[in-house]
Protein backbone atom coordinates (compact mmCIF):
# COMPACT_ATOMS: atom_id res chain seq x y z
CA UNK A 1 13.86 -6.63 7.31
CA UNK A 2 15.59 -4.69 10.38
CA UNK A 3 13.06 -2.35 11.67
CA UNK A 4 15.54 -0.64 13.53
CA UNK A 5 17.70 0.21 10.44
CA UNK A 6 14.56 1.40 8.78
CA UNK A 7 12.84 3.26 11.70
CA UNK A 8 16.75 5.05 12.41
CA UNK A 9 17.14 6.11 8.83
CA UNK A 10 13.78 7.85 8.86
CA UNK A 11 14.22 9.45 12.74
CA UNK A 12 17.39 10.57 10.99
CA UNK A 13 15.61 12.00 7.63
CA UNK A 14 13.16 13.57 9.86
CA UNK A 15 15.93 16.03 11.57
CA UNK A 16 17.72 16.35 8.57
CA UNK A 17 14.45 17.27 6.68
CA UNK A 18 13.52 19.78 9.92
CA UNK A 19 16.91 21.65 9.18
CA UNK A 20 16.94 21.93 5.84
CA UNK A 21 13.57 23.30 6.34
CA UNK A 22 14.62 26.40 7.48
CA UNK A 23 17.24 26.93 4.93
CA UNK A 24 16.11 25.29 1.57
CA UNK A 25 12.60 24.27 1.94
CA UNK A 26 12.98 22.53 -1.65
CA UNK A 27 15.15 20.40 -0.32
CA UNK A 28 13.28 19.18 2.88
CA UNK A 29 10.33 18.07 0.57
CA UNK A 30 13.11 15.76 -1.56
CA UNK A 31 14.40 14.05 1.60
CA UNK A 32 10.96 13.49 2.49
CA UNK A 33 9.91 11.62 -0.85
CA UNK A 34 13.33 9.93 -0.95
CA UNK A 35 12.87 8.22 2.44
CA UNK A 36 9.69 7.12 2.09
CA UNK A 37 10.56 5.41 -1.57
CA UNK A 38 13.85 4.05 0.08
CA UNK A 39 11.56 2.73 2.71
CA UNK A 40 8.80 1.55 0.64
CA UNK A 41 11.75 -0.07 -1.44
CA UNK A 42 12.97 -2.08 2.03
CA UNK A 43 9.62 -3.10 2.68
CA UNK A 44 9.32 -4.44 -0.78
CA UNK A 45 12.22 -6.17 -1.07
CA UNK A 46 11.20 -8.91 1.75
CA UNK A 47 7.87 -9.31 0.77
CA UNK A 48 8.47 -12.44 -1.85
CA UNK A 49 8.06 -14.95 1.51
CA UNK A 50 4.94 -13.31 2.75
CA UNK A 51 3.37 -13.46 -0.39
CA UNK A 52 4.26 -17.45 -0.77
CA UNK A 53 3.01 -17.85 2.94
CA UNK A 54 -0.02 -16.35 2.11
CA UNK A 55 -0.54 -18.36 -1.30
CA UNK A 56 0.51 -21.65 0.65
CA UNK A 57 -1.98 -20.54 3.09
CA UNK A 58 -4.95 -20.51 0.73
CA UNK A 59 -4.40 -23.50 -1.13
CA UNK A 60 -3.68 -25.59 2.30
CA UNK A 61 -7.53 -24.16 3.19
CA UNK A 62 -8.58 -25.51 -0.11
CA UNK A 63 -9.92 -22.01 -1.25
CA UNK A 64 -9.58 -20.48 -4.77
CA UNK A 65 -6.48 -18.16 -5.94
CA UNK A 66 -8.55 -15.46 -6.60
CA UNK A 67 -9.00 -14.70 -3.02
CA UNK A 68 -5.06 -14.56 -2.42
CA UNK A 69 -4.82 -12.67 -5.38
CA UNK A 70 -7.51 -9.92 -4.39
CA UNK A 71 -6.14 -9.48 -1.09
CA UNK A 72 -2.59 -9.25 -2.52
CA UNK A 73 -3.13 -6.78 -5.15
CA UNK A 74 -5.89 -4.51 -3.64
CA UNK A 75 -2.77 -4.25 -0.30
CA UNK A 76 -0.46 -3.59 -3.07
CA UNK A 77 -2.86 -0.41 -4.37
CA UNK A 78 -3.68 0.63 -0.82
CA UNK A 79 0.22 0.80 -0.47
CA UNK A 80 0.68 2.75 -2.93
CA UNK A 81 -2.06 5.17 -2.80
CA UNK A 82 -1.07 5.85 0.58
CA UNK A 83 2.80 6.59 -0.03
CA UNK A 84 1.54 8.78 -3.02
CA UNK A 85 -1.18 10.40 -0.89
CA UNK A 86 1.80 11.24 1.97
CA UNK A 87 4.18 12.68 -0.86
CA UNK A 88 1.06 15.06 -2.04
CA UNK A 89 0.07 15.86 1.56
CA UNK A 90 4.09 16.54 2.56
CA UNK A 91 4.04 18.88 -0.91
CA UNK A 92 0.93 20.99 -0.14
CA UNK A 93 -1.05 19.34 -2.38
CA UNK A 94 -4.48 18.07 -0.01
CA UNK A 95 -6.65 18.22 -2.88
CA UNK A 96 -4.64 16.05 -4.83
CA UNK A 97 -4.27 13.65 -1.90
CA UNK A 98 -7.97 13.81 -1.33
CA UNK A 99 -8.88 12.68 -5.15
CA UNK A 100 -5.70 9.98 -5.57
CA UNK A 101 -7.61 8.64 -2.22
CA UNK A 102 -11.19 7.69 -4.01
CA UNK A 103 -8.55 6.52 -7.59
CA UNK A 104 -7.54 4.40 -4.81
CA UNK A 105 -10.52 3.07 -2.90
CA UNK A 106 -12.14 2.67 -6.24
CA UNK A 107 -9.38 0.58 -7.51
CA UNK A 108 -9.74 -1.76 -4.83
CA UNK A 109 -13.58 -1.88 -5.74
CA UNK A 110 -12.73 -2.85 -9.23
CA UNK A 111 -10.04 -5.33 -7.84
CA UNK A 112 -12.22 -7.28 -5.89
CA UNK A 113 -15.50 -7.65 -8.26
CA UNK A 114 -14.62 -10.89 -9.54
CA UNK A 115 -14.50 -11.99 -5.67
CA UNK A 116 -18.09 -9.99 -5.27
CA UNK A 117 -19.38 -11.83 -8.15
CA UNK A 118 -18.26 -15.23 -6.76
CA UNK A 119 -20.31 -14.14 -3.64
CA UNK A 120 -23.61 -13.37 -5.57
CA UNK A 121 -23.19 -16.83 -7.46
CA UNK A 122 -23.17 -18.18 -3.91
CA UNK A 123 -26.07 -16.49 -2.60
CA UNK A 124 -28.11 -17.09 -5.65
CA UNK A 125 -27.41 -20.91 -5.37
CA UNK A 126 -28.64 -20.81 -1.98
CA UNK A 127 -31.68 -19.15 -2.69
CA UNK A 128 -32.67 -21.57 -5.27
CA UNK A 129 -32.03 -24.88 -2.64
């Protein structure tokens, strides 16, 4: 991944999205969502060998998947719910933004219960030493 490519082609968007503005608003809010998906899209494309490092990373500590897996998927939702939020925000739409925010944070809540109830299992052993 070539930060500079990316961080150019959205300077660039940015201007061209600034223009546009003035002229055919429609349009501005278009460039806007297509650079961030195009972006998004970049990011996503080299993630494969961060994901690996991080799942050779957790079984090299001896820890269970699930704990890769939470942190890996709830990322993946706050990703997402963030590049959504931006599109709603960049479109008008706070209120939407607002609510997709708590969908969000309450996905990663229901992600990560199985990790939550691994943690009370814990506790509850130690109580009963």
């Amino acid at each position: 991944m070539n930060i500079v490519i990316i961080a150019s082609t959205a300077l660039i968007a940015c201007v061209l999205s600034i223009v546009l503005r003035q002229y055919k608003p429609e349009y501005s809010l278009f460039i806007s969502i297509a650079t961030g998906i195009l972006i998004f899209l970049a990011v996503f494309a080299v993630i494969g060998p961060l994901l690996d490092f991080v799942k050779n990373l957790t079984e090299g500590a001896g820890l269970d998947g699930i704990y890769a897996q939470v942190l890996i998927k709830s990322l993946a939702v706050c990703y997402i719910t963030q590049l959504a939020c931006d599109c709603c925000v960049d479109s008008g739409e706070t209120a939407i933004a607002g609510k997709l925010r708590i969908a969000g944070k309450i996905a990663v809540l229901l992600i990560a219960l199985p990790m939550f109830e691994g943690l009370v299992q814990i506790v509850s052993d130690l109580i009963e030493i």
